[in-house]
C-alpha atoms as a PDB file:
ATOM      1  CA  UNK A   1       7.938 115.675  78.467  1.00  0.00           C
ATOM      2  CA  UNK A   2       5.799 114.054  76.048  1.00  0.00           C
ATOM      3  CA  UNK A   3       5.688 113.839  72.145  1.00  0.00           C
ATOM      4  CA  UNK A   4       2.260 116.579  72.725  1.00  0.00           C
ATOM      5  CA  UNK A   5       4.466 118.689  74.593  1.00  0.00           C
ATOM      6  CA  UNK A   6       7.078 119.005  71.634  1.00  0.00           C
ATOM      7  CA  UNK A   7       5.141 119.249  68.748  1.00  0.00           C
ATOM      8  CA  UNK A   8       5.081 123.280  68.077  1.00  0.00           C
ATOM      9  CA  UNK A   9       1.953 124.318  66.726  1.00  0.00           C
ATOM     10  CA  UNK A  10       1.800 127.484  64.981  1.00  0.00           C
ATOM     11  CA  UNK A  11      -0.909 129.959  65.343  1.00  0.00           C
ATOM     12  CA  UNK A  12      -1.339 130.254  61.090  1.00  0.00           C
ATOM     13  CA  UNK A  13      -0.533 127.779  58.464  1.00  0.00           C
ATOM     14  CA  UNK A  14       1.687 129.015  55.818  1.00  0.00           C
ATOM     15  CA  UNK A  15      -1.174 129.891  53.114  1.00  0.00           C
ATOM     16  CA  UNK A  16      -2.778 132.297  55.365  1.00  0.00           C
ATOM     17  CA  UNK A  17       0.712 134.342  56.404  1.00  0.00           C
ATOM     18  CA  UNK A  18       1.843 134.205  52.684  1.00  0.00           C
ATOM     19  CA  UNK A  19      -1.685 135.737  51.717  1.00  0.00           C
ATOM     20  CA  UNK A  20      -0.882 138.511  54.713  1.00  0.00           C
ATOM     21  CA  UNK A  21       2.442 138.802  53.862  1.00  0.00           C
ATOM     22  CA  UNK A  22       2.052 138.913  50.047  1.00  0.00           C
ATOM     23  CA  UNK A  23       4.566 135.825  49.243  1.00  0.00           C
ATOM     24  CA  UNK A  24       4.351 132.440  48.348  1.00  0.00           C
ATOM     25  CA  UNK A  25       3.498 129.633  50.870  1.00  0.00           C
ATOM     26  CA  UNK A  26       6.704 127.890  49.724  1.00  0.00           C
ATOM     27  CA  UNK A  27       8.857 131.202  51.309  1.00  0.00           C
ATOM     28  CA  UNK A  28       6.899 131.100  54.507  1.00  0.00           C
ATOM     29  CA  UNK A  29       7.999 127.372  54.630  1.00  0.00           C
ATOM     30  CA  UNK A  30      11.115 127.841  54.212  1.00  0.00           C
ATOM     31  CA  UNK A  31      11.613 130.565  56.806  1.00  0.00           C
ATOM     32  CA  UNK A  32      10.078 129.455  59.521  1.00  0.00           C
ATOM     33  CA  UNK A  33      11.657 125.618  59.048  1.00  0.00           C
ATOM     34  CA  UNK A  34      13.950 123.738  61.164  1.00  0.00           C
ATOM     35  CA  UNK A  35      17.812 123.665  59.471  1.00  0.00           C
ATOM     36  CA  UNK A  36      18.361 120.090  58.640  1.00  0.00           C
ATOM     37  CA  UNK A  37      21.509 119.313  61.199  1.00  0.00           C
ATOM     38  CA  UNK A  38      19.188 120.395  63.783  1.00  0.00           C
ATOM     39  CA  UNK A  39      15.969 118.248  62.888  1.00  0.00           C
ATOM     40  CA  UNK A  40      18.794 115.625  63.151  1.00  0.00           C
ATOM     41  CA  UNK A  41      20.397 116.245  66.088  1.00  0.00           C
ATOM     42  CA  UNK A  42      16.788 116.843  67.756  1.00  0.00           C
ATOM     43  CA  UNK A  43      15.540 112.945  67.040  1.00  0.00           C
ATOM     44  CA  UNK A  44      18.522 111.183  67.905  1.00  0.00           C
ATOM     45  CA  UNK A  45      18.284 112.813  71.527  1.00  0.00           C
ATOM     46  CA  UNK A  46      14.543 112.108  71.609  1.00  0.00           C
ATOM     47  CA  UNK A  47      16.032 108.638  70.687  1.00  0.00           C
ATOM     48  CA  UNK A  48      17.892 108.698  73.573  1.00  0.00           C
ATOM     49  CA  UNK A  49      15.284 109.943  75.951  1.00  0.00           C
ATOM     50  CA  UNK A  50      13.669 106.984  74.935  1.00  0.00           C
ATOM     51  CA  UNK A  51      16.311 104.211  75.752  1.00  0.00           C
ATOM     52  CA  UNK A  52      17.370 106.052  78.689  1.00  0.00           C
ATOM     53  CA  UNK A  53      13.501 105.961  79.975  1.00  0.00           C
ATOM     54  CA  UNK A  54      13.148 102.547  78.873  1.00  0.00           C
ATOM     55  CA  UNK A  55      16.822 101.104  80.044  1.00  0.00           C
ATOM     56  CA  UNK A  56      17.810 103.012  82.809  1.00  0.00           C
ATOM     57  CA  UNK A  57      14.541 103.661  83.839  1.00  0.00           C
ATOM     58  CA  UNK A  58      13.291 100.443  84.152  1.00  0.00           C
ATOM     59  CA  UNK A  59      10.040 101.059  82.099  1.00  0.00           C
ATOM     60  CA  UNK A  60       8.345  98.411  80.113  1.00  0.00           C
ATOM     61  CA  UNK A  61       7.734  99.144  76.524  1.00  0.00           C
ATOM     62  CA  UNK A  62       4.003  99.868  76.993  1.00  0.00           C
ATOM     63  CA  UNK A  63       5.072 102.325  79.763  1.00  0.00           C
ATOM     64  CA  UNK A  64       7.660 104.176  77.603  1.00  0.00           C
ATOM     65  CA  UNK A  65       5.019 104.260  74.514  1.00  0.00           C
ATOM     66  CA  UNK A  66       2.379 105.794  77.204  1.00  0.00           C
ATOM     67  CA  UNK A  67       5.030 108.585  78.506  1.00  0.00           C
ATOM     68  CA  UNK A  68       5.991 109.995  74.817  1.00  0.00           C
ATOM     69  CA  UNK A  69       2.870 109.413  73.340  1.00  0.00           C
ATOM     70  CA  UNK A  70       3.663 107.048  70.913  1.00  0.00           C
ATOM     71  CA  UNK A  71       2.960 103.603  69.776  1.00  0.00           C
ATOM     72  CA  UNK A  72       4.620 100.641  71.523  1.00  0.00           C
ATOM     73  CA  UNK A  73       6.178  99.808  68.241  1.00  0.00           C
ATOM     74  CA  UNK A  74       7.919 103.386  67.506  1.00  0.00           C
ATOM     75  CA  UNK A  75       9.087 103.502  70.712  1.00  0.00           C
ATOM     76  CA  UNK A  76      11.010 100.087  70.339  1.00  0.00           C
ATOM     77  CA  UNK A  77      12.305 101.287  66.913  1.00  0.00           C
ATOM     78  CA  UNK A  78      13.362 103.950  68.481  1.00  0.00           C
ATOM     79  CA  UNK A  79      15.388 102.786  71.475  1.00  0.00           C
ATOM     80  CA  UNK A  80      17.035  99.690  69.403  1.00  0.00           C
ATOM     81  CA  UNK A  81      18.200 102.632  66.998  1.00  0.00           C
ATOM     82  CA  UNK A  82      19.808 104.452  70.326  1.00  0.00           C
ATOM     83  CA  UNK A  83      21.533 101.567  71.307  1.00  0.00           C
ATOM     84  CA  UNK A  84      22.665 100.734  67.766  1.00  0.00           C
ATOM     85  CA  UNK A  85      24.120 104.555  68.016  1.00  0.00           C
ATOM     86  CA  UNK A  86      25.304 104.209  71.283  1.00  0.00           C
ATOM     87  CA  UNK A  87      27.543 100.768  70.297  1.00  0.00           C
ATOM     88  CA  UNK A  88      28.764 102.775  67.302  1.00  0.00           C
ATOM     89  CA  UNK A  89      30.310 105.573  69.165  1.00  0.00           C
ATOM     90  CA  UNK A  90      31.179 103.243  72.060  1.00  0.00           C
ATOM     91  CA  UNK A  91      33.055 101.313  69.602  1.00  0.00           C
ATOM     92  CA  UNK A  92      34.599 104.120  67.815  1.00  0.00           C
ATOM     93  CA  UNK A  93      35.762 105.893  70.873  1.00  0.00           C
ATOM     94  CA  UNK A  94      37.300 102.512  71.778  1.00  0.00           C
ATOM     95  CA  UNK A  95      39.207 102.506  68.483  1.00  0.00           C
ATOM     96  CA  UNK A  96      40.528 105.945  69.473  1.00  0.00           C
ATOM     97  CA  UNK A  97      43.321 107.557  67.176  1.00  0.00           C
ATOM     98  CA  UNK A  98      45.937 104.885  66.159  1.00  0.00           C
ATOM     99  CA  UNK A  99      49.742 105.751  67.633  1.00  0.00           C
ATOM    100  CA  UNK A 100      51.761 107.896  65.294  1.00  0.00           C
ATOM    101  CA  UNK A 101      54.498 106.414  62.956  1.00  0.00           C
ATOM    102  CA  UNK A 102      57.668 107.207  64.140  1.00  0.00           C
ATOM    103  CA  UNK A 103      59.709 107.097  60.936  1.00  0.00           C
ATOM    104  CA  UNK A 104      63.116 108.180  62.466  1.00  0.00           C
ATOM    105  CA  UNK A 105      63.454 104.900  64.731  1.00  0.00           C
END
């Protein structure tokens, strides 16, 4: 899947439903956006799509910027910033929780 494939493109901008619907643009906005958390959640796994492509693929940087349909620099950004992530969980999931505190021996 490519970055063209994802973007969602929406057959009316927000001025012409408000004038249809009698609202504001501003309401139309804000019910047809993406919640916040999910926005979120949605880029770091195109993140990882991108360092898995790249890493475990085997793909060059040029090749991964040519598959998602970005530039060779965004693509970079984004798979350091996956395997920052990545290192960060790894790490905290190494820490795991820290043995209980047996006050009675």
């Amino acid at each position: 899947m490519t970055a063209l494939e994802t973007k969602r493109r929406r057959p009316v901008t927000a001025r012409q439903a408000a004038e249809k619907l009698g609202v504001s643009p501003s309401t139309i906005r804000r019910l047809v956006a993406q919640p916040r958390a999910e926005w979120i959640a949605d880029q770091a796994e195109r993140r990882e799509e991108i360092r898995a492509y790249h890493d475990e693929g085997g793909h060059s940087w040029s090749e991964t910027a040519k598959h998602f349909g970005l530039s060779h620099t965004t693509v970079k950004e984004r798979g350091y910033r996956a395997r920052k992530e990545r290192a960060a969980e790894a790490e905290e999931s190494a820490k795991g929780d820290p043995l209980p505190f047996d006050e009675a021996e």
